[in-house]
N, C-alpha and C. Protein backbone atom coordinates (compact mmCIF):
# COMPACT_ATOMS: atom_id res chain seq x y z
N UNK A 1 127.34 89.83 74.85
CA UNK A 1 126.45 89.02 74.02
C UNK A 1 125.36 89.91 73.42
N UNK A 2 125.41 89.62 72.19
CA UNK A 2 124.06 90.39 71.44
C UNK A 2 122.59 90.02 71.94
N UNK A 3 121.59 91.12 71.85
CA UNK A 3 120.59 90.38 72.23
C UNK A 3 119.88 89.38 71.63
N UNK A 4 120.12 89.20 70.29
CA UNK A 4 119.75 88.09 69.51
C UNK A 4 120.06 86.60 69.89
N UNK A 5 121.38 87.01 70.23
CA UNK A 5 122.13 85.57 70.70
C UNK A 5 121.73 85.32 72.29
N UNK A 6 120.81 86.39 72.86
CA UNK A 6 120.86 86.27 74.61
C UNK A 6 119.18 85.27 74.44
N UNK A 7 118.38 86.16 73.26
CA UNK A 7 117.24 85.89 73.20
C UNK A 7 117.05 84.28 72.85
N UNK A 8 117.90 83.87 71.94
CA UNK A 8 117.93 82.34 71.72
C UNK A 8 118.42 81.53 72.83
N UNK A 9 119.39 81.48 73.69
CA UNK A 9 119.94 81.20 74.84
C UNK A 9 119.18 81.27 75.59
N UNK A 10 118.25 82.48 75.77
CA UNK A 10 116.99 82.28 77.11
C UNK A 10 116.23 81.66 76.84
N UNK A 11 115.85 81.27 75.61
CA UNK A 11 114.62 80.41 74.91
C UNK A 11 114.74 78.97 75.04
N UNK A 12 116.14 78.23 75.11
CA UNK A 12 116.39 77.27 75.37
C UNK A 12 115.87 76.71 76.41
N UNK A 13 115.64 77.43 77.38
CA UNK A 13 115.46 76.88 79.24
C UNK A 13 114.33 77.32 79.07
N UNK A 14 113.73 78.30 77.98
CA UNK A 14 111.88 78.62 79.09
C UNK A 14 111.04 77.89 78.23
N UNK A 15 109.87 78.28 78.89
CA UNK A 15 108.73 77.04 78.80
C UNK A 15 108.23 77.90 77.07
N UNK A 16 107.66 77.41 76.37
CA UNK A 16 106.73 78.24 75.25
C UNK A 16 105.91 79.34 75.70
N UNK A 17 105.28 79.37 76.94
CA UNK A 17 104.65 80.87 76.82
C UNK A 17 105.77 82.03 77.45
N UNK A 18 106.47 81.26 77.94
CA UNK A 18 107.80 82.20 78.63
C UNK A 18 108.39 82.96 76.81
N UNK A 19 108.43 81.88 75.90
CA UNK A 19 109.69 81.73 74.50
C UNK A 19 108.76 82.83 73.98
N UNK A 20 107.36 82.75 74.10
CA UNK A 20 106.59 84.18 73.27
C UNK A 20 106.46 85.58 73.76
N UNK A 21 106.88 85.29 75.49
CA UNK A 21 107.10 86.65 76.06
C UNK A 21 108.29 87.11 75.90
N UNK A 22 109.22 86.46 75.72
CA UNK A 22 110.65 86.77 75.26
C UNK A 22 110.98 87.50 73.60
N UNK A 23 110.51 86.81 72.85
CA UNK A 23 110.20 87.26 71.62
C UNK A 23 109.10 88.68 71.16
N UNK A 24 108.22 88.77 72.11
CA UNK A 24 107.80 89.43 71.92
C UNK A 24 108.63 90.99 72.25
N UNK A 25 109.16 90.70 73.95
CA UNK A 25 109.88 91.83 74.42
C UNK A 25 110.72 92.08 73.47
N UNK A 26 111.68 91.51 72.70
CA UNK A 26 113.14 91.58 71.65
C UNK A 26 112.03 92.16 70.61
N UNK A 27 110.55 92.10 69.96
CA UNK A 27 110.53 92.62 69.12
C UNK A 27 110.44 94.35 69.22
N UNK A 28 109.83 94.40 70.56
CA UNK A 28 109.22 95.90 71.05
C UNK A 28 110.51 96.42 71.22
N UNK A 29 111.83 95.85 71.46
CA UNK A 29 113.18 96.36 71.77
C UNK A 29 113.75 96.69 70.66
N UNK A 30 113.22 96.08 69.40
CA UNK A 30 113.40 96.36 68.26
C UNK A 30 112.92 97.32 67.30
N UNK A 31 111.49 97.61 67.89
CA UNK A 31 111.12 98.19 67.45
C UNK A 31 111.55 100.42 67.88
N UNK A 32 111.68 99.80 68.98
CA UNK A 32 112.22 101.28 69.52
C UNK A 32 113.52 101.74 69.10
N UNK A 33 114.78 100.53 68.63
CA UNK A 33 115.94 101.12 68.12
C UNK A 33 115.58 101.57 66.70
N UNK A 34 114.61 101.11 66.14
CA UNK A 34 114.08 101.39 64.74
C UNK A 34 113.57 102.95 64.77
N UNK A 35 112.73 103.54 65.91
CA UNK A 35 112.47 104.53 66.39
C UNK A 35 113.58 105.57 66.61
N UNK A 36 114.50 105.34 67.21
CA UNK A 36 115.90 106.17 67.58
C UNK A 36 115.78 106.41 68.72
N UNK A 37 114.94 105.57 69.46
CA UNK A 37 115.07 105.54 71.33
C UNK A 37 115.69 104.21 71.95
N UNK A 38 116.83 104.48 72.96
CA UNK A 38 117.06 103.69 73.60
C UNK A 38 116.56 103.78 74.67
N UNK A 39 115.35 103.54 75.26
CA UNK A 39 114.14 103.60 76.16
C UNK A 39 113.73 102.06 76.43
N UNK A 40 114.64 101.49 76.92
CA UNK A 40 114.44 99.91 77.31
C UNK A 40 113.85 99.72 78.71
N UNK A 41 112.96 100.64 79.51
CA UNK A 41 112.89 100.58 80.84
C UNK A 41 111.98 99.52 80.65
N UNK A 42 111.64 98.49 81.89
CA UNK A 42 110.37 97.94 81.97
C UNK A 42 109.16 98.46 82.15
N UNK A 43 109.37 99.75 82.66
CA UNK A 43 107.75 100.26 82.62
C UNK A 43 107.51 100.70 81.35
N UNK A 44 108.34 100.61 80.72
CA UNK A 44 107.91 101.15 79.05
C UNK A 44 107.80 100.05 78.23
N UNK A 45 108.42 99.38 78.13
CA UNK A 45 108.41 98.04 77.33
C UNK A 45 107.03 97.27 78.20
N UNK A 46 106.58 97.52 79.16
CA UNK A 46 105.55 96.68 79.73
C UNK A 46 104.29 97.56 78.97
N UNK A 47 104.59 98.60 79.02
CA UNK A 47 103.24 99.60 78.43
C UNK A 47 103.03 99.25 76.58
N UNK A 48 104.34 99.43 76.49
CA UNK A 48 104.04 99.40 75.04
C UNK A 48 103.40 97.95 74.24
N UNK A 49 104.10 96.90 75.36
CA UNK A 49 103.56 95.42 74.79
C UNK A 49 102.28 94.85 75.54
N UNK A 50 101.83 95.91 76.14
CA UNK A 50 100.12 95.57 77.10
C UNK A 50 99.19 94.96 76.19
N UNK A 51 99.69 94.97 74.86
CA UNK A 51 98.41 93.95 74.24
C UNK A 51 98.99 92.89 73.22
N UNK A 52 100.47 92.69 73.42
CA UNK A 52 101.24 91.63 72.45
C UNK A 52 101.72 90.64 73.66
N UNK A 53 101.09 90.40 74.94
CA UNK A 53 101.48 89.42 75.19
C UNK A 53 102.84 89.71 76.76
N UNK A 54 102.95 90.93 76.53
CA UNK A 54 104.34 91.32 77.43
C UNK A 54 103.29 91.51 79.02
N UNK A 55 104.01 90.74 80.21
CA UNK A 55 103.43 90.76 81.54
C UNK A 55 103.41 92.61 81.81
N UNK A 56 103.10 92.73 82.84
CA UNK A 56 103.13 93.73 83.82
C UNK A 56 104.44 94.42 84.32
N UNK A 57 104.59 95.23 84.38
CA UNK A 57 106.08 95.79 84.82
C UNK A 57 106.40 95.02 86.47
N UNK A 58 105.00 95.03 87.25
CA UNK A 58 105.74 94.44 88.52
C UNK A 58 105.80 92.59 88.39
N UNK A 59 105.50 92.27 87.35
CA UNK A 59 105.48 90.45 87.04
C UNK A 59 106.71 90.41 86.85
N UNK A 60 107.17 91.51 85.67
CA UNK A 60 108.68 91.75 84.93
C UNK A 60 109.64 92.01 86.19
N UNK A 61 109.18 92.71 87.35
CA UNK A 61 110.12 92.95 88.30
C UNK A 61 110.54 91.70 89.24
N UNK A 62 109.77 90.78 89.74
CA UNK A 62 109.60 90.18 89.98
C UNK A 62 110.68 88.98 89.54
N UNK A 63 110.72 88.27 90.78
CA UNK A 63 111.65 86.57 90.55
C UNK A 63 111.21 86.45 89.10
N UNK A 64 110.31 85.84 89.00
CA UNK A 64 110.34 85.02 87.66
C UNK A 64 110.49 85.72 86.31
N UNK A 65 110.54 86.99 86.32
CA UNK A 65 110.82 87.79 85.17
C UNK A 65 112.22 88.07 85.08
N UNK A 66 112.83 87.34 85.84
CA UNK A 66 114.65 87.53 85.61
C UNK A 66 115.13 87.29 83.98
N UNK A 67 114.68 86.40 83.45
CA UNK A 67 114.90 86.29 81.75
C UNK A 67 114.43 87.79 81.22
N UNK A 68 113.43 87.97 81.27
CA UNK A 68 112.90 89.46 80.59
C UNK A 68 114.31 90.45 80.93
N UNK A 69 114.32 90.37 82.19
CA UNK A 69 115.21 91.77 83.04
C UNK A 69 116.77 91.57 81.80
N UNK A 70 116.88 90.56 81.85
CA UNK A 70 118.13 90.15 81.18
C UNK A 70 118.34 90.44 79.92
N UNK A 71 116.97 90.46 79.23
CA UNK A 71 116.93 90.49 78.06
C UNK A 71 116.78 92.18 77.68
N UNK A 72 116.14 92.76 78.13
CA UNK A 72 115.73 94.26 78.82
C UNK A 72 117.55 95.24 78.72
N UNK A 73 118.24 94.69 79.78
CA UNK A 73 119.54 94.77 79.75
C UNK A 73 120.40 94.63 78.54
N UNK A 74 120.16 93.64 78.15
CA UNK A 74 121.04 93.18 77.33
C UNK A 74 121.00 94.55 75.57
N UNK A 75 119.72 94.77 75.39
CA UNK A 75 119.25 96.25 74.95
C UNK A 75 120.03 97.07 74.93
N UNK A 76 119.78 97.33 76.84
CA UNK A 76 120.36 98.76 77.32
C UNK A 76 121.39 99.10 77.11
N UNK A 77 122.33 97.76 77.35
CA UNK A 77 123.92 97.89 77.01
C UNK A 77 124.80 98.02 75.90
N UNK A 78 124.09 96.94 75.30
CA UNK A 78 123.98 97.03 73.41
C UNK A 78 123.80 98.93 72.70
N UNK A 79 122.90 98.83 73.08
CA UNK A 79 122.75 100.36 72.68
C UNK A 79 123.46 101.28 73.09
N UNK A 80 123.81 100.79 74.16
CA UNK A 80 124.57 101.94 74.86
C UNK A 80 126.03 102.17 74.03
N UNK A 81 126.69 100.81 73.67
CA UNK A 81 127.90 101.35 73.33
C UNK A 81 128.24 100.88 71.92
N UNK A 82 126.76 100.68 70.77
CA UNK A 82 127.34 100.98 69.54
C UNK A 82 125.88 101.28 69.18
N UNK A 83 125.51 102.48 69.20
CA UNK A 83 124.63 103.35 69.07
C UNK A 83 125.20 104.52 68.02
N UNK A 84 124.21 104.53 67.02
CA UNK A 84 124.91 105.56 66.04
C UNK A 84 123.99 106.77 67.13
N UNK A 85 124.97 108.08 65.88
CA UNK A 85 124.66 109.15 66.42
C UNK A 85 122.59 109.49 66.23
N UNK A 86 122.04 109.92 67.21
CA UNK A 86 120.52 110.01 67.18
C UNK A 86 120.35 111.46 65.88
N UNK A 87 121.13 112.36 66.48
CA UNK A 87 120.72 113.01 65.30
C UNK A 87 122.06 113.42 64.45
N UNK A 88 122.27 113.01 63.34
CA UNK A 88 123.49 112.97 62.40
C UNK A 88 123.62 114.67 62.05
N UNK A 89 122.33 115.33 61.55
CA UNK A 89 122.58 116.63 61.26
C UNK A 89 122.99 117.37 62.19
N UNK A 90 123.32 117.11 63.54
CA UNK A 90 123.72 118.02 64.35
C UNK A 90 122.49 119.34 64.55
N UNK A 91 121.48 118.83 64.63
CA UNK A 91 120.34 119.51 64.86
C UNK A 91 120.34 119.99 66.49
N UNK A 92 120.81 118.80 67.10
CA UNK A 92 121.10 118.97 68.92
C UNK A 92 122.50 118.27 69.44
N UNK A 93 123.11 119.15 68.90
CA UNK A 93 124.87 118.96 69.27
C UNK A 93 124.67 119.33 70.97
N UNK A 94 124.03 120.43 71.24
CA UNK A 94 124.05 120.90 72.48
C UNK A 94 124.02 119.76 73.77
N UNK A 95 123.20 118.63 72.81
CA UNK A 95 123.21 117.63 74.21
C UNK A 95 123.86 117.23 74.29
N UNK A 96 125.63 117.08 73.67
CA UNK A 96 126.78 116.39 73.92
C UNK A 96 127.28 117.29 75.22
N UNK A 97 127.10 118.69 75.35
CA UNK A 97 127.87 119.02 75.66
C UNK A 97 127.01 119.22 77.58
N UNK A 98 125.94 118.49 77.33
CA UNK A 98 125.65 118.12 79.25
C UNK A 98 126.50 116.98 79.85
N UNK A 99 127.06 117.46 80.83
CA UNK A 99 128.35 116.73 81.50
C UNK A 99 127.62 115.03 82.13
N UNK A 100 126.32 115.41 82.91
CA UNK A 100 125.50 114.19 83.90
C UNK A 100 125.05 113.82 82.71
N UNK A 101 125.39 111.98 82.65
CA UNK A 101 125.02 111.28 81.72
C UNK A 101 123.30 110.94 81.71
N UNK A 102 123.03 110.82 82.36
CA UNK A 102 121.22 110.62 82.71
C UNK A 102 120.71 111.57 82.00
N UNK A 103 121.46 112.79 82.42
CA UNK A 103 120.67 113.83 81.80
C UNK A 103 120.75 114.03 80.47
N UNK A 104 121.78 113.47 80.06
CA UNK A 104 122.40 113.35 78.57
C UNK A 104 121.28 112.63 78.00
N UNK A 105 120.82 111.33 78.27
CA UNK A 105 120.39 110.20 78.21
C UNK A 105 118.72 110.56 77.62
N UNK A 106 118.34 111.53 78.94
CA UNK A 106 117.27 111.65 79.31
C UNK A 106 116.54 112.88 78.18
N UNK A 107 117.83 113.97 77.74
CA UNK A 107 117.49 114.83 76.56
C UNK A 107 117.59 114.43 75.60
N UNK A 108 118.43 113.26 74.94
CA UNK A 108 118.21 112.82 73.57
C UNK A 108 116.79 112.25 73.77
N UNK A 109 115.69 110.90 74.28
CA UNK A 109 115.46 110.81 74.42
C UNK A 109 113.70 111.81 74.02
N UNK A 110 114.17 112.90 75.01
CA UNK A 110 112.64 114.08 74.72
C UNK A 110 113.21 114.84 73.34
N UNK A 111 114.77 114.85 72.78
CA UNK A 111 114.75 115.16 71.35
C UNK A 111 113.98 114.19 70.30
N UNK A 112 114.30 112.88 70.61
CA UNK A 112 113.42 111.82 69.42
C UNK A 112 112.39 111.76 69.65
N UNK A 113 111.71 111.68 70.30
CA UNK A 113 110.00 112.12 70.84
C UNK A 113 109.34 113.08 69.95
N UNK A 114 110.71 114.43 70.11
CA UNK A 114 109.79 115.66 69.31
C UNK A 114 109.87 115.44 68.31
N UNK A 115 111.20 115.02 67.75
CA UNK A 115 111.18 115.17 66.39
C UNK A 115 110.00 113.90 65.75
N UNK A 116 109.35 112.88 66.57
CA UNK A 116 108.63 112.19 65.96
C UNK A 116 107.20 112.67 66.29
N UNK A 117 107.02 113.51 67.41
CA UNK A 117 105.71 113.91 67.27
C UNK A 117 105.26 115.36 65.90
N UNK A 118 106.86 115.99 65.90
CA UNK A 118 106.59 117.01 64.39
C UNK A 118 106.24 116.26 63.65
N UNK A 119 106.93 114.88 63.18
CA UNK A 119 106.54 114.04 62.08
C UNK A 119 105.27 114.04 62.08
N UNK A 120 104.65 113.29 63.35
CA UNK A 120 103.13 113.37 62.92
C UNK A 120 102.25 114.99 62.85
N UNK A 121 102.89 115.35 63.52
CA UNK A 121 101.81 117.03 63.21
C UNK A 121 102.18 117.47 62.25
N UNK A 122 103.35 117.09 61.09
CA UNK A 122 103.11 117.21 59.56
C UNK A 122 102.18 116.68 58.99
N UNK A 123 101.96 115.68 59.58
CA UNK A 123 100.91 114.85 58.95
C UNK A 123 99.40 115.54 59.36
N UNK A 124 99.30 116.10 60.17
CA UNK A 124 98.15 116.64 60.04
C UNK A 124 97.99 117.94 59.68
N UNK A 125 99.00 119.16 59.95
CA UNK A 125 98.87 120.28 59.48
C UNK A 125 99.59 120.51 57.80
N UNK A 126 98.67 120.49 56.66
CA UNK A 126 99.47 120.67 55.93
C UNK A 126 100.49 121.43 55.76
N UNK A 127 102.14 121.18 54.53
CA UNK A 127 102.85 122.43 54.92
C UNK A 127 102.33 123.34 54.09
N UNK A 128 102.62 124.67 54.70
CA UNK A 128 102.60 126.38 54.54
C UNK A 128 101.08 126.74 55.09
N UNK A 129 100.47 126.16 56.00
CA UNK A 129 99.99 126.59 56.90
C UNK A 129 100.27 127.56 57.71
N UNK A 130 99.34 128.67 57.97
CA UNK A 130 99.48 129.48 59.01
C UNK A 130 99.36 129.03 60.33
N UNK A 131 99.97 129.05 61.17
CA UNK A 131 99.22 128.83 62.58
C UNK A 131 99.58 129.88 63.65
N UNK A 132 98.87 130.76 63.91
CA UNK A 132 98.87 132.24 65.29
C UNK A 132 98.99 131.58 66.20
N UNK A 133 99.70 131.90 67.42
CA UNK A 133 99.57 131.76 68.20
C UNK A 133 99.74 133.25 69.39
N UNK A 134 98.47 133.26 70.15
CA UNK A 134 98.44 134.50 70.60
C UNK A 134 98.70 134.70 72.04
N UNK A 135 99.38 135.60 72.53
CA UNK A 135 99.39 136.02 73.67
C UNK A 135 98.52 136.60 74.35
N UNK A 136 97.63 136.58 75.55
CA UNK A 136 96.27 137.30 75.68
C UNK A 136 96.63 137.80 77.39
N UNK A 137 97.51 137.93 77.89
CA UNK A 137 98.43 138.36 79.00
C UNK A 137 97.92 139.51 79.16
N UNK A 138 98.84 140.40 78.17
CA UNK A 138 98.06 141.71 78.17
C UNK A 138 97.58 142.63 77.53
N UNK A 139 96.51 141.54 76.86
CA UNK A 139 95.23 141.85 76.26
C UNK A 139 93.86 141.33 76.72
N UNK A 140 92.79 141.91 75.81
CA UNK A 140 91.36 141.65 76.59
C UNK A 140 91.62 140.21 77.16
N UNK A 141 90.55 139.42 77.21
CA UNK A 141 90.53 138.73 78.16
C UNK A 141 89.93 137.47 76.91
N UNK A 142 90.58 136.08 76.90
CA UNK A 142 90.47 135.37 75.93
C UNK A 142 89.26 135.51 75.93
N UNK A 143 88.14 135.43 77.05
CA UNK A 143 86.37 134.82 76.98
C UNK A 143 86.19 135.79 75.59
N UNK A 144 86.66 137.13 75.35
CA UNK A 144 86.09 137.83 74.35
C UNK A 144 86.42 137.72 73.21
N UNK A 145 87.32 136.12 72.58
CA UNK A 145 87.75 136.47 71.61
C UNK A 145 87.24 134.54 71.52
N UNK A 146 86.12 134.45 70.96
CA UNK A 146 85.55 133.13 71.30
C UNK A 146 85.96 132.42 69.83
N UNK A 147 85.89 131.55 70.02
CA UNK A 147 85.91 130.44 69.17
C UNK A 147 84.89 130.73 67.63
N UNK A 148 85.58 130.47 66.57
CA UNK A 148 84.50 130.58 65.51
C UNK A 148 83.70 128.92 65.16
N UNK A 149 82.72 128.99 64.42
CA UNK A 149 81.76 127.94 64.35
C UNK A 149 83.26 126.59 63.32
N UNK A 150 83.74 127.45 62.67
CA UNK A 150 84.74 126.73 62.38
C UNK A 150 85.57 125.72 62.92
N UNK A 151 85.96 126.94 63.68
CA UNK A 151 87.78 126.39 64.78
C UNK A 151 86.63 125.70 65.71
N UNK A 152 85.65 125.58 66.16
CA UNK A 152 85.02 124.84 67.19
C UNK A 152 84.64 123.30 66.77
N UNK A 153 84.62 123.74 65.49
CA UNK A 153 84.23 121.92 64.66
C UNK A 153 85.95 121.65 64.40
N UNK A 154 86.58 121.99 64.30
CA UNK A 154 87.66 121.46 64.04
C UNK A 154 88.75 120.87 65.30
N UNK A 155 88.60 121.74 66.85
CA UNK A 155 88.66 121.42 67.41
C UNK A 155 87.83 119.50 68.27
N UNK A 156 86.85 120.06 68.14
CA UNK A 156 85.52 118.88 68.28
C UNK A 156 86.54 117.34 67.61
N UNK A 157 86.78 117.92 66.19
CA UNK A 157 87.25 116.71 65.21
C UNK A 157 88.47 116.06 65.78
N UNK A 158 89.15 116.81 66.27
CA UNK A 158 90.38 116.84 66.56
C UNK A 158 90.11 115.27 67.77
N UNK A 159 89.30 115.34 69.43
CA UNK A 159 89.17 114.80 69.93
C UNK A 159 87.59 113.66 69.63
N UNK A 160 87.10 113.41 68.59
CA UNK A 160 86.01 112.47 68.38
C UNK A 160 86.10 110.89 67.57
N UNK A 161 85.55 110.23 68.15
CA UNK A 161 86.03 109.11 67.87
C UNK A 161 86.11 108.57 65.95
N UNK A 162 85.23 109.46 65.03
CA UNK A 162 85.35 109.58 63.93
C UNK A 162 86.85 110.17 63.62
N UNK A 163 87.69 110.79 64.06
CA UNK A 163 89.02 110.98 63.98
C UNK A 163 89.82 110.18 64.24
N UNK A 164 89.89 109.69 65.66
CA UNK A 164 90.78 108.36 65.92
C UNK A 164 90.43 107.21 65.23
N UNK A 165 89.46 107.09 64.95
CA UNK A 165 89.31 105.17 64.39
C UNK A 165 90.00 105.42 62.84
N UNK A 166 89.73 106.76 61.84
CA UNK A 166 90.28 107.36 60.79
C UNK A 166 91.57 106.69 60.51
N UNK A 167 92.33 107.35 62.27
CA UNK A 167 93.67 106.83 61.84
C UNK A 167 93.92 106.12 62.73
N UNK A 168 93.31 105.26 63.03
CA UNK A 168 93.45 103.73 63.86
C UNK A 168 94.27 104.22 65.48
N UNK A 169 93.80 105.85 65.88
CA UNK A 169 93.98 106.26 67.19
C UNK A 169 93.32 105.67 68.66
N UNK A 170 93.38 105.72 69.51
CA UNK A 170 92.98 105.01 70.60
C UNK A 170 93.26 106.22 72.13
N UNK A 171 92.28 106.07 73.01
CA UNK A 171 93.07 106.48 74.25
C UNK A 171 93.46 105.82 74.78
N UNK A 172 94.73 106.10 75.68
CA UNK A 172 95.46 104.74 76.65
C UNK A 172 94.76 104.92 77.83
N UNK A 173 95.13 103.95 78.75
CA UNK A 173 94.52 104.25 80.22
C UNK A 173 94.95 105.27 81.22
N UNK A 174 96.73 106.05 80.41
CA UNK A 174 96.76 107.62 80.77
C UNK A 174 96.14 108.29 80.05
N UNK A 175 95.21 108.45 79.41
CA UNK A 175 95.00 109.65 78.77
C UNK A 175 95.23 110.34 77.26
N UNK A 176 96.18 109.28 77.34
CA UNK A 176 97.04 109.55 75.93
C UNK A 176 96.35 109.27 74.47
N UNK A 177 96.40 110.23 73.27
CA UNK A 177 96.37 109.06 72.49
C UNK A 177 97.26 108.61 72.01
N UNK A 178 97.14 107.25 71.61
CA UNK A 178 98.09 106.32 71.31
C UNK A 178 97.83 105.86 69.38
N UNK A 179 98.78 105.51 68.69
CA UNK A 179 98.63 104.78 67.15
C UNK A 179 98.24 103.30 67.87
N UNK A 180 97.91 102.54 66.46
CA UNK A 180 97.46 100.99 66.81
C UNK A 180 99.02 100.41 67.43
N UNK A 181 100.27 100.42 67.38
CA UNK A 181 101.07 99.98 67.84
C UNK A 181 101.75 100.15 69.43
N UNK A 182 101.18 101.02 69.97
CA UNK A 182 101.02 101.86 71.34
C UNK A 182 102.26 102.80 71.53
N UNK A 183 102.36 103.56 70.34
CA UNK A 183 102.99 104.69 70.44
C UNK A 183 102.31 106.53 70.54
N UNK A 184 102.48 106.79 71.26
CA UNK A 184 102.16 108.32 71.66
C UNK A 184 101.89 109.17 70.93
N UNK A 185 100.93 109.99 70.22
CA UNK A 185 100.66 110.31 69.37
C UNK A 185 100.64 111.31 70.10
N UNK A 186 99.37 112.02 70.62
CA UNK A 186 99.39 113.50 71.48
C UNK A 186 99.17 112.81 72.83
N UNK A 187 100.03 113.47 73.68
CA UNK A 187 100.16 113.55 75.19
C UNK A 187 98.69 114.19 75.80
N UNK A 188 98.60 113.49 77.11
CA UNK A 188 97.11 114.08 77.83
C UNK A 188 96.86 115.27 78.01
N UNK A 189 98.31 116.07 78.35
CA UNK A 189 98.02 117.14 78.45
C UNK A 189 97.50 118.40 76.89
N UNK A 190 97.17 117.50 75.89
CA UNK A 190 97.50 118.13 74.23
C UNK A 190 95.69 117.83 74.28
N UNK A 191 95.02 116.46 74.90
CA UNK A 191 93.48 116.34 74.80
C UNK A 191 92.72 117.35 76.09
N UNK A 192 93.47 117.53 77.21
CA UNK A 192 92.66 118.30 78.26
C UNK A 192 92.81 119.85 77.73
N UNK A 193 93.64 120.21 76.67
CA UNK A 193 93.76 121.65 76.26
C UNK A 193 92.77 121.52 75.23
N UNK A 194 92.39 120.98 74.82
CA UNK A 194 91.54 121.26 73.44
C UNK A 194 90.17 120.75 74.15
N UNK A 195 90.15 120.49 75.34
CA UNK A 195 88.63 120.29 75.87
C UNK A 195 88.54 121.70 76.62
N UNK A 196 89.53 122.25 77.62
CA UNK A 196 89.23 123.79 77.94
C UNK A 196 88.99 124.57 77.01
N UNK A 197 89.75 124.68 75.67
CA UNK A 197 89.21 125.34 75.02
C UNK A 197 88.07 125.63 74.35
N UNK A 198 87.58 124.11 74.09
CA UNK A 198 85.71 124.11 73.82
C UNK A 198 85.24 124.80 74.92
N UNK A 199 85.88 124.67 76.63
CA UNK A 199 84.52 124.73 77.52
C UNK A 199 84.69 126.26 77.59
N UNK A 200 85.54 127.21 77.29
CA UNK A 200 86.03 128.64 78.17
C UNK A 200 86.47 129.53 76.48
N UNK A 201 86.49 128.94 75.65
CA UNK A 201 86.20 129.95 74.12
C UNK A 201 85.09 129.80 73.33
């Protein structure tokens, strides 16, 4: 059964605020095949819909979230076996050729991620930009190669709330920032590097 047809069928038996948590989950499920992730877990679909209405991952685990789980499923399976190819250019053929399906699963997956976080760091680095990146291993010692008044305001910009509201950015309650739709923009570990670097260049 399609999930369209599972989603109307579950709607029949639940109450109206059950019919908007249902709808809501099928849209966030929708919205991720639109993405090129089949990433239907409940802890993700609970994160991503934390402000459209979607319960808690352990509500979702839970007896009474058996409709969600179903609907969740019904995704997973769907996708699973008429899923076009994620990347058509054969950009990462290599991941056909990992034997453990999880792991298969699990590298397409951190492939559509990157290729959507390049998307956005096009968007901020214009193209034909230079960008160095230096090795300081074994050379002087970074403290001596400090930050210019420049790269220090641009850094600054990078993490201040005149930047995120700009582009309707947010932090999550990991750390993250997130777009207005609660998708991942830079990872925590991308804001705690650009704060060492203010404190130690």
């Amino acid at each position: 059964m399609k999930p369209e047809e599972l989603l109307e069928k579950l709607k029949e038996k639940a109450t109206p605020r059950a019919s908007r948590t249902l709808e809501a989950i099928y849209e966030i499920c929708k919205e991720q095949e639109q993405r090129g992730l089949d990433d239907f877990a409940i802890a993700t679909i609970a994160r991503l819909g934390h402000k459209r209405g979607v319960p808690k991952a352990q509500s979702i685990r839970n007896k009474t979230g058996e409709p969600y789980r179903a609907l969740l499923q019904s995704f997973a399976e769907h996708h699973k076996s008429d899923k076009p190819p994620m990347n058509p250019k054969g950009e990462d053929d290599w991941i056909e050729e990992i034997g453990n399906a999880k792991h298969k699963l699990l590298a397409r997956i951190q492939a559509a991620e990157l290729a959507a976080a390049n998307k956005k760091l096009r968007e901020f680095v214009p193209p034909g930009t230079r960008i160095e990146v230096r090795d300081y291993q074994n050379e002087a010692a970074a403290e001596d190669r400090p930050l210019s008044p420049l790269e220090r305001r641009a850094l600054e910009y990078l993490i201040s709330d005149e930047f995120l509201g700009k582009w309707g950015f947010s932090l999550s309650e990991y750390g993250e920032i997130i777009d207005s739709s609660g998708n991942v923009v830079l990872r925590p570990a991308t804001v705690d590097a650009v704060k060492k670097a203010l404190t130690y260049l």
